[in-house]
PDB file of N, CA and C in Angstrom:
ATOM      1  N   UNK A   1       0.837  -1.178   0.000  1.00  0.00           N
ATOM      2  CA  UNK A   1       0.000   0.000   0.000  1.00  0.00           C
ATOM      3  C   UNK A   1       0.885   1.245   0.000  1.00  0.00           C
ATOM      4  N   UNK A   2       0.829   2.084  -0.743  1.00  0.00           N
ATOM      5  CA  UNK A   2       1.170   3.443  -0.931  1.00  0.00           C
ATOM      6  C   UNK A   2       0.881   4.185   0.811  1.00  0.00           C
ATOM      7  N   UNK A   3       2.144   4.834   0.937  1.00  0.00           N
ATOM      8  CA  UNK A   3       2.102   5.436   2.306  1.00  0.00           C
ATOM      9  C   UNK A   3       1.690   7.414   0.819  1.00  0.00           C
ATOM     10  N   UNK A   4       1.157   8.153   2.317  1.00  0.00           N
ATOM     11  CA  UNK A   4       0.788   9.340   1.850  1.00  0.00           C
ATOM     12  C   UNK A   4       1.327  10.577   1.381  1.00  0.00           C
ATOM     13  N   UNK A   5       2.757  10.192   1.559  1.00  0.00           N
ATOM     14  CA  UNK A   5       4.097  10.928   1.335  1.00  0.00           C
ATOM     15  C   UNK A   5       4.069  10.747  -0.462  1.00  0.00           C
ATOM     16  N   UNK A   6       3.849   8.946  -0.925  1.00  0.00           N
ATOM     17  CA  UNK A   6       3.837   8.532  -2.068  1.00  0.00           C
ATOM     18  C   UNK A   6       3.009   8.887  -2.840  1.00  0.00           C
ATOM     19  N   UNK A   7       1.483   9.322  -2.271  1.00  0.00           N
ATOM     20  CA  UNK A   7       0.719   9.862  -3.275  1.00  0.00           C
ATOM     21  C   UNK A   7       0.917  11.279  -3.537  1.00  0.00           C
ATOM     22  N   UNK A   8       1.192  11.876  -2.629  1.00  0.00           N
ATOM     23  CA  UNK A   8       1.260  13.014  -2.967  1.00  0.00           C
ATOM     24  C   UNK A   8       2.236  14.003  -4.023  1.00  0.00           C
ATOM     25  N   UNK A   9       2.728  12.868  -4.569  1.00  0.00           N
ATOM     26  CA  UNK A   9       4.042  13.126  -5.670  1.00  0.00           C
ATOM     27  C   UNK A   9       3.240  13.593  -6.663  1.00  0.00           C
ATOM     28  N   UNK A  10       3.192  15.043  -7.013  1.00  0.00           N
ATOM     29  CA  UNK A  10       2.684  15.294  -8.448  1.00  0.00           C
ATOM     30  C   UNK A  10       3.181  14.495  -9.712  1.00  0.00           C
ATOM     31  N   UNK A  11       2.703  13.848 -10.001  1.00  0.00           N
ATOM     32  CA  UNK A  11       2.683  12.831 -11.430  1.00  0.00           C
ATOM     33  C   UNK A  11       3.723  13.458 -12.435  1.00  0.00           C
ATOM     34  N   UNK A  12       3.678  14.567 -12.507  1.00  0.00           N
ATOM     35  CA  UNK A  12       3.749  16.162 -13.630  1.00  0.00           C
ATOM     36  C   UNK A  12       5.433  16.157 -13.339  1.00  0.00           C
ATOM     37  N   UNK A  13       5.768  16.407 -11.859  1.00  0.00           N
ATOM     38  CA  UNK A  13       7.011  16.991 -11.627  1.00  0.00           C
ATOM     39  C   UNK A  13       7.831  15.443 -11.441  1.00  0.00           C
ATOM     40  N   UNK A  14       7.079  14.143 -11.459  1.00  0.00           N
ATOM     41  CA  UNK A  14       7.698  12.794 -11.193  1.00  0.00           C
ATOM     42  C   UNK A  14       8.532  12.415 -12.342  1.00  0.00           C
ATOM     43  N   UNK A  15       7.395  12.734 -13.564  1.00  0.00           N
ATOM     44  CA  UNK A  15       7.733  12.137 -15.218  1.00  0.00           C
ATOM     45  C   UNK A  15       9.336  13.674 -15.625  1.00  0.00           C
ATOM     46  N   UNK A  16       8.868  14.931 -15.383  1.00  0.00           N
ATOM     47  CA  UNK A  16       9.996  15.427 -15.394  1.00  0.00           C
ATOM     48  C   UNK A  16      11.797  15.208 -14.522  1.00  0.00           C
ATOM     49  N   UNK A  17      11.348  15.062 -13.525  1.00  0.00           N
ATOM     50  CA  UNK A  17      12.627  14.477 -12.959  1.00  0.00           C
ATOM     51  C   UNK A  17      12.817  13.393 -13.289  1.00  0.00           C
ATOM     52  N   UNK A  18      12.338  12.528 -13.980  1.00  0.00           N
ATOM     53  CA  UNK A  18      12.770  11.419 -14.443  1.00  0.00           C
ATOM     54  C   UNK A  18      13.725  11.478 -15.725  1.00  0.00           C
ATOM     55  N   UNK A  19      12.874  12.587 -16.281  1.00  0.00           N
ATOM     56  CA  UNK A  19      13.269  12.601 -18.071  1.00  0.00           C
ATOM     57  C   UNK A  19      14.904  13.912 -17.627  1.00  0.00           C
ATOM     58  N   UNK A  20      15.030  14.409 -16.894  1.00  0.00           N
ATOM     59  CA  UNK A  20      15.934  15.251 -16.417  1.00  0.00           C
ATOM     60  C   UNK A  20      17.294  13.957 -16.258  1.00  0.00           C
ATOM     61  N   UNK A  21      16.572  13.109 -14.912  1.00  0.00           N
ATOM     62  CA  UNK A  21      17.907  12.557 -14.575  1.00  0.00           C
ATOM     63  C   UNK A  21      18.119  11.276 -15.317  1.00  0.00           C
ATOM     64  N   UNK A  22      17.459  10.926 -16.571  1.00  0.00           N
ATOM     65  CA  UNK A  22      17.715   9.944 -17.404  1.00  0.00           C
ATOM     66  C   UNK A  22      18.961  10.204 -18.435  1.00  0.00           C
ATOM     67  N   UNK A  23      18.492  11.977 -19.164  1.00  0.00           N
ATOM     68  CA  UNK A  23      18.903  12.938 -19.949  1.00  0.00           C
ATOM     69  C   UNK A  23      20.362  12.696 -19.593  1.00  0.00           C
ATOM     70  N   UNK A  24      20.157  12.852 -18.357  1.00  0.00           N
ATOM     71  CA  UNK A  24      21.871  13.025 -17.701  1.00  0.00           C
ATOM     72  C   UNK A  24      22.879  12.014 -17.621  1.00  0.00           C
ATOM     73  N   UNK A  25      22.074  10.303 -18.138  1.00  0.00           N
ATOM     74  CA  UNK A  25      22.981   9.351 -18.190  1.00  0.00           C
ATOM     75  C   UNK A  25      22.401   9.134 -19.509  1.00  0.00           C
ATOM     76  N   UNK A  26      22.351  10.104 -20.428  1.00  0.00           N
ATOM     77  CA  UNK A  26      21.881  10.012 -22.195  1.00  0.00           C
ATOM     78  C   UNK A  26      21.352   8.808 -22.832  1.00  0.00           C
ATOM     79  N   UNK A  27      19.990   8.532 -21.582  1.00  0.00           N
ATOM     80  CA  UNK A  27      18.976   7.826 -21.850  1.00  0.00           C
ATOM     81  C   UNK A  27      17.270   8.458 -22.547  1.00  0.00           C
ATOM     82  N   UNK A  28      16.845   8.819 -23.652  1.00  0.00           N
ATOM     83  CA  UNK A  28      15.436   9.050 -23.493  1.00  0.00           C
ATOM     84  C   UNK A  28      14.539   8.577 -23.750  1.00  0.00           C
ATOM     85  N   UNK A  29      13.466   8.495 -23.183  1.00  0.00           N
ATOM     86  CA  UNK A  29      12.016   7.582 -23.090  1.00  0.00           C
ATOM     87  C   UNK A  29      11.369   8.137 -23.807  1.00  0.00           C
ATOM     88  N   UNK A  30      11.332   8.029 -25.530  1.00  0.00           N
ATOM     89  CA  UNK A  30      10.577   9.035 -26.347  1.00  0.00           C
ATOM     90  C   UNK A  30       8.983   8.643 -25.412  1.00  0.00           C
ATOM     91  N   UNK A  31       8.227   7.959 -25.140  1.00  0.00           N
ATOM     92  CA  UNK A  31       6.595   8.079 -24.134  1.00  0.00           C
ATOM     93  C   UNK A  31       6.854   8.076 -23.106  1.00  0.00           C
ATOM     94  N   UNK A  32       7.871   8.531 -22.506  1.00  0.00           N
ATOM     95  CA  UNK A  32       7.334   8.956 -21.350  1.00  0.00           C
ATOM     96  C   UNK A  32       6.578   9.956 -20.933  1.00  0.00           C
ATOM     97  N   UNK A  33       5.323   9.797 -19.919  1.00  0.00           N
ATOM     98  CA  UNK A  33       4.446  10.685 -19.995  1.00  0.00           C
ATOM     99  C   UNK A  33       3.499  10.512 -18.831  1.00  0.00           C
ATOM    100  N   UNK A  34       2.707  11.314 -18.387  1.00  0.00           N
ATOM    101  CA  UNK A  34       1.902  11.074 -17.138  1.00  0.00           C
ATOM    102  C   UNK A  34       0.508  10.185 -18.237  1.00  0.00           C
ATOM    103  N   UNK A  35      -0.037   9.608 -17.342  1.00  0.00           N
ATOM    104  CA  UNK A  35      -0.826   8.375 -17.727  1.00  0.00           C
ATOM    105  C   UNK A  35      -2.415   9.326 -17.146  1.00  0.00           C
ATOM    106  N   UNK A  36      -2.763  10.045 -18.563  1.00  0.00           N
ATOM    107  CA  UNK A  36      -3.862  10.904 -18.407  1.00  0.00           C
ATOM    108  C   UNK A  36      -5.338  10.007 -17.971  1.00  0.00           C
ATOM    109  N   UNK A  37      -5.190   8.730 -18.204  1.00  0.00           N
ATOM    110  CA  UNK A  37      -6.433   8.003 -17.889  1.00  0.00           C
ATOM    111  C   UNK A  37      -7.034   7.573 -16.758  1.00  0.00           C
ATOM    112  N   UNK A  38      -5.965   7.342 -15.561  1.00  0.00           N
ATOM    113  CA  UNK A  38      -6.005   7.589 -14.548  1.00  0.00           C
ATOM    114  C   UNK A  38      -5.724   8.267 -13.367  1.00  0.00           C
ATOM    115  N   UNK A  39      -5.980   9.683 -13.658  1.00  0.00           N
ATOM    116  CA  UNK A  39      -5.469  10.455 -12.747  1.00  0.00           C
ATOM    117  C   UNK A  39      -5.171  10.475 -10.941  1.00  0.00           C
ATOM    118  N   UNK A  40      -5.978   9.441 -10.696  1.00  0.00           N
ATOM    119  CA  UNK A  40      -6.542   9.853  -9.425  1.00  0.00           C
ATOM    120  C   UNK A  40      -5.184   8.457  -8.944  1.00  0.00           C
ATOM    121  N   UNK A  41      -4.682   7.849 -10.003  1.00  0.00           N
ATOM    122  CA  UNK A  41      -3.536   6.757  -9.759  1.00  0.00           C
ATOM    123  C   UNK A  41      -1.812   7.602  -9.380  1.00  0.00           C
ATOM    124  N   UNK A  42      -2.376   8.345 -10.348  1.00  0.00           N
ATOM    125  CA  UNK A  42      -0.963   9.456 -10.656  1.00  0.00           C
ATOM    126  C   UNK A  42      -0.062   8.793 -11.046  1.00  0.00           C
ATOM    127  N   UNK A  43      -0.086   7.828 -11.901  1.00  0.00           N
ATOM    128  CA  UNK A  43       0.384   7.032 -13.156  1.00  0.00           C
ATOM    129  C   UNK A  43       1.668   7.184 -13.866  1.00  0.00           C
ATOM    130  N   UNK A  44       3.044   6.961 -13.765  1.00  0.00           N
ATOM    131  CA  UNK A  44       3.700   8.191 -14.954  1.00  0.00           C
ATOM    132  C   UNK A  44       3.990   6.412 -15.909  1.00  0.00           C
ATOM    133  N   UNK A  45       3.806   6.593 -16.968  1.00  0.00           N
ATOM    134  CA  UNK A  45       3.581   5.692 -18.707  1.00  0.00           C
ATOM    135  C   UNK A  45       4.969   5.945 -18.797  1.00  0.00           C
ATOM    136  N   UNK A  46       5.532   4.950 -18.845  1.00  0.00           N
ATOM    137  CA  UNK A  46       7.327   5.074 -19.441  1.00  0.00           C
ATOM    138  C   UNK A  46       7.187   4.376 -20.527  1.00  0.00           C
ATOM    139  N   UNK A  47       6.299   4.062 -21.293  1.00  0.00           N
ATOM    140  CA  UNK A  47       5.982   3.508 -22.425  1.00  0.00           C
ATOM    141  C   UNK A  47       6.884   2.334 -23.084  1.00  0.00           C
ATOM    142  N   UNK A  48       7.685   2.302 -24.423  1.00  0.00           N
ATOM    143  CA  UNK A  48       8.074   1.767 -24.877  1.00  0.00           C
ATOM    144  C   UNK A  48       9.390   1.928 -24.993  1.00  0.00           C
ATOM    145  N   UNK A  49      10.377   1.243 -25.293  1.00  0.00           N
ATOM    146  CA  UNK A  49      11.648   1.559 -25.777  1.00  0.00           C
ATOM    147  C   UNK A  49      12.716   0.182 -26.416  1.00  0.00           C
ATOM    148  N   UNK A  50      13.477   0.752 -27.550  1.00  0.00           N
ATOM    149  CA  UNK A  50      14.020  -0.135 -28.170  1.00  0.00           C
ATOM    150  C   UNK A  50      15.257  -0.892 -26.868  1.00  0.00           C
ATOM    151  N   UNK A  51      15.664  -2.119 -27.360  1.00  0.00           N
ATOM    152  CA  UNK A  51      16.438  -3.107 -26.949  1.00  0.00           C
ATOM    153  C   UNK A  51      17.701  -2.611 -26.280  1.00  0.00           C
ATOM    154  N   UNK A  52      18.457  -1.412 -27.596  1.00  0.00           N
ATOM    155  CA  UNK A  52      19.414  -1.367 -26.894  1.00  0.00           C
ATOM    156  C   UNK A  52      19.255   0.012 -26.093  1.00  0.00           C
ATOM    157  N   UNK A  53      18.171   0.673 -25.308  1.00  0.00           N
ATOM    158  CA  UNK A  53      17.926   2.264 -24.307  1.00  0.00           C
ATOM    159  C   UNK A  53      17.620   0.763 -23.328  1.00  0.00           C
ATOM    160  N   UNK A  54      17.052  -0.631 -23.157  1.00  0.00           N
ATOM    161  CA  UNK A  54      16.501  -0.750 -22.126  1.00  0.00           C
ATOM    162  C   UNK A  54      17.902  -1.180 -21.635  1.00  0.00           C
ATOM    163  N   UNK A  55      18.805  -1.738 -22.340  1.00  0.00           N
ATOM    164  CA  UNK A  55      19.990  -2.165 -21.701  1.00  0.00           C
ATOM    165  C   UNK A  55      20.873  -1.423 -21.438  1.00  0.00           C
ATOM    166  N   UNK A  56      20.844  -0.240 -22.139  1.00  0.00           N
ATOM    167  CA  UNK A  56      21.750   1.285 -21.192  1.00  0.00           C
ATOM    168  C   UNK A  56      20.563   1.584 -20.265  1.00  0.00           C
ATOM    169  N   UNK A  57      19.405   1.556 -19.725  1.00  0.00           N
ATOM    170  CA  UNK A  57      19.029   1.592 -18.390  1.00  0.00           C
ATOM    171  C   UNK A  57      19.203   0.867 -17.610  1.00  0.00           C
ATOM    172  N   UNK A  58      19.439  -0.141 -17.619  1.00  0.00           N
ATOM    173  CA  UNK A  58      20.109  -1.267 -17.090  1.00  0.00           C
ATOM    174  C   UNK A  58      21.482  -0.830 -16.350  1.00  0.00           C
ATOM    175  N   UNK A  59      22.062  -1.121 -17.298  1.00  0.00           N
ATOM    176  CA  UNK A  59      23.545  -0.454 -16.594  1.00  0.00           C
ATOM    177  C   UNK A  59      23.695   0.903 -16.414  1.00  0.00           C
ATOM    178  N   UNK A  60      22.921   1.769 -16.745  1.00  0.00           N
ATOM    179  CA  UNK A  60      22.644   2.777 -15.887  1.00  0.00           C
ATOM    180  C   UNK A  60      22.055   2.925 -14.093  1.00  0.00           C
ATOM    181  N   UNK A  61      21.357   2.230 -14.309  1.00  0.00           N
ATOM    182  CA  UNK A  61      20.879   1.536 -12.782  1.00  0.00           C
ATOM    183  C   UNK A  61      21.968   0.626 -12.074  1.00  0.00           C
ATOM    184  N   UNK A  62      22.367  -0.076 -12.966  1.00  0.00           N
ATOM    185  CA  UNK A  62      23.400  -1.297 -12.041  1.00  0.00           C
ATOM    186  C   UNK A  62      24.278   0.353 -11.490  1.00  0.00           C
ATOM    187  N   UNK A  63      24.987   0.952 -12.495  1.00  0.00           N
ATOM    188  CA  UNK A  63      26.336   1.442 -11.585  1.00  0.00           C
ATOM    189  C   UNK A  63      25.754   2.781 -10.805  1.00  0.00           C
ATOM    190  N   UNK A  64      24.495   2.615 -10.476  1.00  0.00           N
ATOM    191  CA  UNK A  64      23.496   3.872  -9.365  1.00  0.00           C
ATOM    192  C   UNK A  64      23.699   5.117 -10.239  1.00  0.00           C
ATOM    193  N   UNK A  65      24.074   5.388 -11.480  1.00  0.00           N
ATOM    194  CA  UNK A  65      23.114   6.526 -12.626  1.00  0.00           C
ATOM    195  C   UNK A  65      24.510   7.118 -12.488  1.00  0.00           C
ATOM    196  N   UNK A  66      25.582   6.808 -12.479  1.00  0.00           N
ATOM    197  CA  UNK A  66      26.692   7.537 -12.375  1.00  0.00           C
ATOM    198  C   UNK A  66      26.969   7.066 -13.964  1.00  0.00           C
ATOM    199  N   UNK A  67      26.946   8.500 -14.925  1.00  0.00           N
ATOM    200  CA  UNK A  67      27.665   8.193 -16.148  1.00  0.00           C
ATOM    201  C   UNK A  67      28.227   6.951 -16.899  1.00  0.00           C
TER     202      UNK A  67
END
């Protein structure tokens, strides 16, 4: 269950800091996007992405987003 700290994350400023600190290990999520259908979820849609962005997120994550 979502504690209330978690909902209260504007959706809006979630999908931007994401696309900010992705940018910064020169990853982009052409859909990424807040998930307009369920608002009341506050949803953010990271949509789709080719083979080789999911495996530079990958090792972007393994070495904790350090370049």
């Amino acid at each position: 269950m979502a504690t209330k700290e978690q909902q209260d994350i504007d959706p809006f400023t979630a999908t931007e800091s994401l696309r900010a600190a992705l940018a910064g290990v020169g990853i982009v999520l052409p859909s990424l996007n807040v998930d307009a259908a369920s608002p009341q979820l506050r949803l953010v849609e990271l949509g789709r992405v080719r083979s080789d962005v999911a495996a530079r997120l990958a090792a972007a994550l393994q070495r904790g987003g350090r370049g």
